[in-house]
Structure formats: C-alpha cells, structure tokens
N, C-alpha and C. Protein backbone atom coordinates (compact mmCIF):
# COMPACT_ATOMS: atom_id res chain seq x y z
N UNK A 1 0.84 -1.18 0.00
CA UNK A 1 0.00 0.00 0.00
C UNK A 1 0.88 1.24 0.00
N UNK A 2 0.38 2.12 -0.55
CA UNK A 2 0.95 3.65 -0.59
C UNK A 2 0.31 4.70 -0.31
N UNK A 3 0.85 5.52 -0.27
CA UNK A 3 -0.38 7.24 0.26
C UNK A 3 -0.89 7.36 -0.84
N UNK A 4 -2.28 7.39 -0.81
CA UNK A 4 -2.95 8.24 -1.96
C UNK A 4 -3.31 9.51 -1.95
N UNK A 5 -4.49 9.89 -2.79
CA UNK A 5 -4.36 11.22 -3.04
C UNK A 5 -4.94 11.60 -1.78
N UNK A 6 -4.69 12.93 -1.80
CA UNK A 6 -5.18 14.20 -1.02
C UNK A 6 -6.94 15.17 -1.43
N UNK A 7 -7.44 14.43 -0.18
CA UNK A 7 -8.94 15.19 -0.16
C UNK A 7 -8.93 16.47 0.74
N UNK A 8 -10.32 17.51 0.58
CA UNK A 8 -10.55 18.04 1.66
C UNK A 8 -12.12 17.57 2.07
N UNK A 9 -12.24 18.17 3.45
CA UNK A 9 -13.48 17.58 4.09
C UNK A 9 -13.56 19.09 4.55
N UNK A 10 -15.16 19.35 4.87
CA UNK A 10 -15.58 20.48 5.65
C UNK A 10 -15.68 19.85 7.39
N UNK A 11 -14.87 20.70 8.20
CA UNK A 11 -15.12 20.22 9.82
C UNK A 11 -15.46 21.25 10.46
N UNK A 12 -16.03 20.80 11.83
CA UNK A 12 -16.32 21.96 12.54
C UNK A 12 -16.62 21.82 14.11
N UNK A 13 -16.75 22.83 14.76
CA UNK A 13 -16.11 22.72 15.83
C UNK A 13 -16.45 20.78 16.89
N UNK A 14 -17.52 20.74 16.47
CA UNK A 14 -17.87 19.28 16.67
C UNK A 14 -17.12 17.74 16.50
N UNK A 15 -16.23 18.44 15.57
CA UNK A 15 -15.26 17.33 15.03
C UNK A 15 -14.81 16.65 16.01
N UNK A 16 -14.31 15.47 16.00
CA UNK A 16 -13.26 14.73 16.69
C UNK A 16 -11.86 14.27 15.76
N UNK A 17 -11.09 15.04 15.98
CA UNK A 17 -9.65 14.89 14.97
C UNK A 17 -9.49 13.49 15.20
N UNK A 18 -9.50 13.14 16.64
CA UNK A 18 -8.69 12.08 16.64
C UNK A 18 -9.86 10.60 16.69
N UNK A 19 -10.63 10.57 16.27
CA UNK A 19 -11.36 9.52 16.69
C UNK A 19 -11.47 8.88 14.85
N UNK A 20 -10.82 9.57 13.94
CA UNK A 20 -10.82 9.11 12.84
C UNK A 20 -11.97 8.14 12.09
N UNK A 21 -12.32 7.23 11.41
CA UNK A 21 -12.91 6.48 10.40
C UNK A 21 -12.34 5.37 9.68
N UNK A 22 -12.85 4.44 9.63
CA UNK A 22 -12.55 3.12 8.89
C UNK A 22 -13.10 2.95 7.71
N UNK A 23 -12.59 2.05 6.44
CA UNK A 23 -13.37 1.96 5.41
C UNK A 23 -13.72 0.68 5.59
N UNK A 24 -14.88 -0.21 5.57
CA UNK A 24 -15.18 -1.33 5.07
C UNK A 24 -14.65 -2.12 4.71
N UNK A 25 -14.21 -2.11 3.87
CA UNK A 25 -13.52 -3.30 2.79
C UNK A 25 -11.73 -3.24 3.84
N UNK A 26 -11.46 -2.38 4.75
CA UNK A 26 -10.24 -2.57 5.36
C UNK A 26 -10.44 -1.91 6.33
N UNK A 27 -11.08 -2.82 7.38
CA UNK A 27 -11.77 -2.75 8.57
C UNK A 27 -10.40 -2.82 9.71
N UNK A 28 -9.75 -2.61 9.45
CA UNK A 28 -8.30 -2.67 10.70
C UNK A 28 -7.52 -1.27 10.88
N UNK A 29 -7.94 -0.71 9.88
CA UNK A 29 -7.30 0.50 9.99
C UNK A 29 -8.03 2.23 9.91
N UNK A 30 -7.46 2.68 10.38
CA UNK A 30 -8.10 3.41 10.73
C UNK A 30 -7.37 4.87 10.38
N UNK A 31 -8.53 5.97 9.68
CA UNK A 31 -7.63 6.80 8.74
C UNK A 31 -8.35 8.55 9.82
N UNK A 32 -7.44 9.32 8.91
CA UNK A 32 -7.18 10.73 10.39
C UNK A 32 -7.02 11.82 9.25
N UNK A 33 -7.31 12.49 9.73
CA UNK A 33 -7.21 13.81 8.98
C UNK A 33 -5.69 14.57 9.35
N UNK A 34 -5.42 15.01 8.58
CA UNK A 34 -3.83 15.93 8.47
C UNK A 34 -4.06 16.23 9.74
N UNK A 35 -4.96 17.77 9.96
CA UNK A 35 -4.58 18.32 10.91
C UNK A 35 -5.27 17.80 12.85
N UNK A 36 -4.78 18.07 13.54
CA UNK A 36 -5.05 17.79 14.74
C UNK A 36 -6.36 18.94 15.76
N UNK A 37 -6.44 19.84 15.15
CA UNK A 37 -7.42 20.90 15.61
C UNK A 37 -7.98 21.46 14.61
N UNK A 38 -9.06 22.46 15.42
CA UNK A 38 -9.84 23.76 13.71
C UNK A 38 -8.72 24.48 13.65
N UNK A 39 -8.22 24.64 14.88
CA UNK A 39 -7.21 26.32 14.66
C UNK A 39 -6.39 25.63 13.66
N UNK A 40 -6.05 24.67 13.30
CA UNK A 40 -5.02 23.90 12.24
C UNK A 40 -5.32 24.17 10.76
N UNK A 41 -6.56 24.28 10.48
CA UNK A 41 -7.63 23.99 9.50
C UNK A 41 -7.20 25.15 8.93
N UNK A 42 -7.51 25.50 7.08
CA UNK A 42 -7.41 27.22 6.64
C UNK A 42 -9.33 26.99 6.58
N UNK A 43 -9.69 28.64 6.89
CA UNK A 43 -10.67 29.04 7.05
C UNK A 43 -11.04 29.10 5.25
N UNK A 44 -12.60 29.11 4.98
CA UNK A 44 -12.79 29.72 4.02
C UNK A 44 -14.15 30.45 3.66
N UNK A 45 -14.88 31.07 3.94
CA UNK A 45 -15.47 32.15 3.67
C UNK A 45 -16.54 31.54 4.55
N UNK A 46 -15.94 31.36 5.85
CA UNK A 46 -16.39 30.96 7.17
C UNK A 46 -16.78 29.03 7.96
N UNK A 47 -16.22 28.74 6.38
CA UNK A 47 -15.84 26.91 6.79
C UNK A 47 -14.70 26.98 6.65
N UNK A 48 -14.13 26.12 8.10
CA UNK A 48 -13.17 25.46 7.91
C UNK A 48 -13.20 23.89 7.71
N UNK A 49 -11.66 23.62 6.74
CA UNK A 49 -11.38 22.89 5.88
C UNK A 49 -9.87 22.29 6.31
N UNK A 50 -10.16 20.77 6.00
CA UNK A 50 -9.38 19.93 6.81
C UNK A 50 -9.00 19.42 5.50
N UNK A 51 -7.73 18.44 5.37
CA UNK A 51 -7.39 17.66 4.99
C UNK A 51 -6.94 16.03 5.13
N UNK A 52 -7.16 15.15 4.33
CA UNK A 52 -7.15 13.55 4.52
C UNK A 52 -5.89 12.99 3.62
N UNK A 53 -5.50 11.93 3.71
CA UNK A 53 -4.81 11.30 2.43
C UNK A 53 -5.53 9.83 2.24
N UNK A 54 -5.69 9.04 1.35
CA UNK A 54 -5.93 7.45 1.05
C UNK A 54 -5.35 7.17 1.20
N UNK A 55 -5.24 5.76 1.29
CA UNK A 55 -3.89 4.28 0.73
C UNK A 55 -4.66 4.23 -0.47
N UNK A 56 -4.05 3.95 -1.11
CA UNK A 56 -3.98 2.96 -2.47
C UNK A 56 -3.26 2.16 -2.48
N UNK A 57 -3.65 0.64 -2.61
CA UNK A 57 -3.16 -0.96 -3.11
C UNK A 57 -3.29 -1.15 -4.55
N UNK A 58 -2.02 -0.89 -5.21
CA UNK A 58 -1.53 -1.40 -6.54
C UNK A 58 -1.39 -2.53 -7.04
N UNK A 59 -1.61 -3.69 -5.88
CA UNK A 59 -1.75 -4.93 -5.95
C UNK A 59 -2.05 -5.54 -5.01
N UNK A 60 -3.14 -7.65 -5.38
CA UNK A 60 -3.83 -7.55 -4.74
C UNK A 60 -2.95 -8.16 -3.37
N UNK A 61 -3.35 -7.71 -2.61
CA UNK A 61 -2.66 -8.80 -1.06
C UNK A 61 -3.67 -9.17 0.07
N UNK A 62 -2.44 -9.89 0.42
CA UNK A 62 -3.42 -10.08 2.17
C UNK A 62 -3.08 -9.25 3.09
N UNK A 63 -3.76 -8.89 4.31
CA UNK A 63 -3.35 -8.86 5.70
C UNK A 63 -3.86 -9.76 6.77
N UNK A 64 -2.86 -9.73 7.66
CA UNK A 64 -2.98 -11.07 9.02
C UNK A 64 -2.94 -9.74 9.99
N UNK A 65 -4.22 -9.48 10.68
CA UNK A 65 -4.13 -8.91 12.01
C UNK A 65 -4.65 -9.76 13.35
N UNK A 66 -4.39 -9.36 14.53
CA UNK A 66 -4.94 -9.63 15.67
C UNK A 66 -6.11 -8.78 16.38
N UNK A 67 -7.25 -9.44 16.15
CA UNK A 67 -8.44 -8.80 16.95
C UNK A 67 -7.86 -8.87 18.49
N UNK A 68 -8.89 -8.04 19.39
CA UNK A 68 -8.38 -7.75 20.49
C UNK A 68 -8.41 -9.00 21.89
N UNK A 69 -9.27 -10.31 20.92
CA UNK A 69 -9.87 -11.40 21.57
C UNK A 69 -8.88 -12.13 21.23
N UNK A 70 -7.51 -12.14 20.46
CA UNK A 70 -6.72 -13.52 20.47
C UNK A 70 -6.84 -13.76 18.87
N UNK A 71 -8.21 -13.74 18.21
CA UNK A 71 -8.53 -14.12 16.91
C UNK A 71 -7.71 -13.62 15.99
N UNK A 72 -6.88 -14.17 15.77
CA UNK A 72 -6.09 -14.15 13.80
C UNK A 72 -7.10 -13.95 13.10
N UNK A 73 -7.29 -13.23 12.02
CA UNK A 73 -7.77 -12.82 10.78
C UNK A 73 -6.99 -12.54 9.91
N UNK A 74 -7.43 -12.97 8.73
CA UNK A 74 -6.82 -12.64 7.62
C UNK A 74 -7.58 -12.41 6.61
N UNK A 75 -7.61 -11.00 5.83
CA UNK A 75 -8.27 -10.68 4.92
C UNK A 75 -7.43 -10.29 3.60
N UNK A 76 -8.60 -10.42 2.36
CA UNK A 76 -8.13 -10.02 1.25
C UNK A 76 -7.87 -8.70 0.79
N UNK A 77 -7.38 -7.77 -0.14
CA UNK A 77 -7.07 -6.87 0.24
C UNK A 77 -6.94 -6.65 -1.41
N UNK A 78 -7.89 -5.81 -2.43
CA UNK A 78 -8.23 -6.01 -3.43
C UNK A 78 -7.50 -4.41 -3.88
N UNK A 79 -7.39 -4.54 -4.99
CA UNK A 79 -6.71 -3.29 -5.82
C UNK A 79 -7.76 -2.07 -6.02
N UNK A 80 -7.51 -0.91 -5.34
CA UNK A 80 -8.22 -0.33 -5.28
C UNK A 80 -7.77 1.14 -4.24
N UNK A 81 -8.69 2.60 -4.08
CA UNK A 81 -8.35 3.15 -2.77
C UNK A 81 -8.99 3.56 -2.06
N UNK A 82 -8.48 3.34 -0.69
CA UNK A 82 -9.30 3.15 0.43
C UNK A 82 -9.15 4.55 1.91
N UNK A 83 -10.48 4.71 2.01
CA UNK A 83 -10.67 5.76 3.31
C UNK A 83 -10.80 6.88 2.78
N UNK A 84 -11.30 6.88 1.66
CA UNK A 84 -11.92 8.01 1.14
C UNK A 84 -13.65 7.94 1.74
N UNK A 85 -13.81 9.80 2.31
CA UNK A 85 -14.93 9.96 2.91
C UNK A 85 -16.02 10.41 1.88
C-alpha cells in the first residue's frame, strides 16, 4: 500500500480529529485527517477545511491482524483506494 491522493473535508467545531474512520472493505485501519485541531484547519469564507490522504493498493494482497480477543484474521485486500470519505 501507498499514500494516496489528497482530499478536503468540511469540519467543525464538533469534530473529533482524533477519533478518525474506517473503510469497510479494510476494517483494521483506521484513517485521520492531516490536521489535529480547527485552529489547524485554513478558514474559508467561514468553513473550515481539513485535509485527509488514502492508501492505495496497486496490488492484490493479504493482511494477518490480531483482533483484540486472540482471533487471527486474515483478509483479502483487493486493488483499489481506500478511506476516502
């Protein structure tokens, strides 16, 4: 996997920087926005605006993680990019 592209998202004071989002199809990981606060954010004609990056998988693979119960999993991991909101 590699960094993909660069989104923006509208946030606001409600946000939680750090409590981030998962995509589906790669349910182990867990994706965050650039910045860590609003004051981080550039304003724009009274929204502020955050930034994200993807992974993108250029090919297909697996991953082997550990759930928090002991359980091995292993999932497929299909060509495509992922954690886009």
């Amino acid at each position: 996997m590699k960094r993909g592209n660069t989104y923006t998202a509208i946030v606001t004071e409600e946000t939680d920087f750090f409590k981030g989002w998962t995509d589906n199809r790669l349910p182990n990981m867990v994706f965050l926005y650039d910045q860590e606060s609003l004051e981080e954010c550039e304003e724009i004609n009274g929204s502020f605006i955050a930034t994200y990056s993807t992974w993108v998988v250029t090919e297909p693979r697996q991953m082997e993680y550990i759930q928090p119960d002991g359980t091995h999993v292993i999932i497929d991991i299909a060509v495509g990019e992922y954690g886009k909101l």
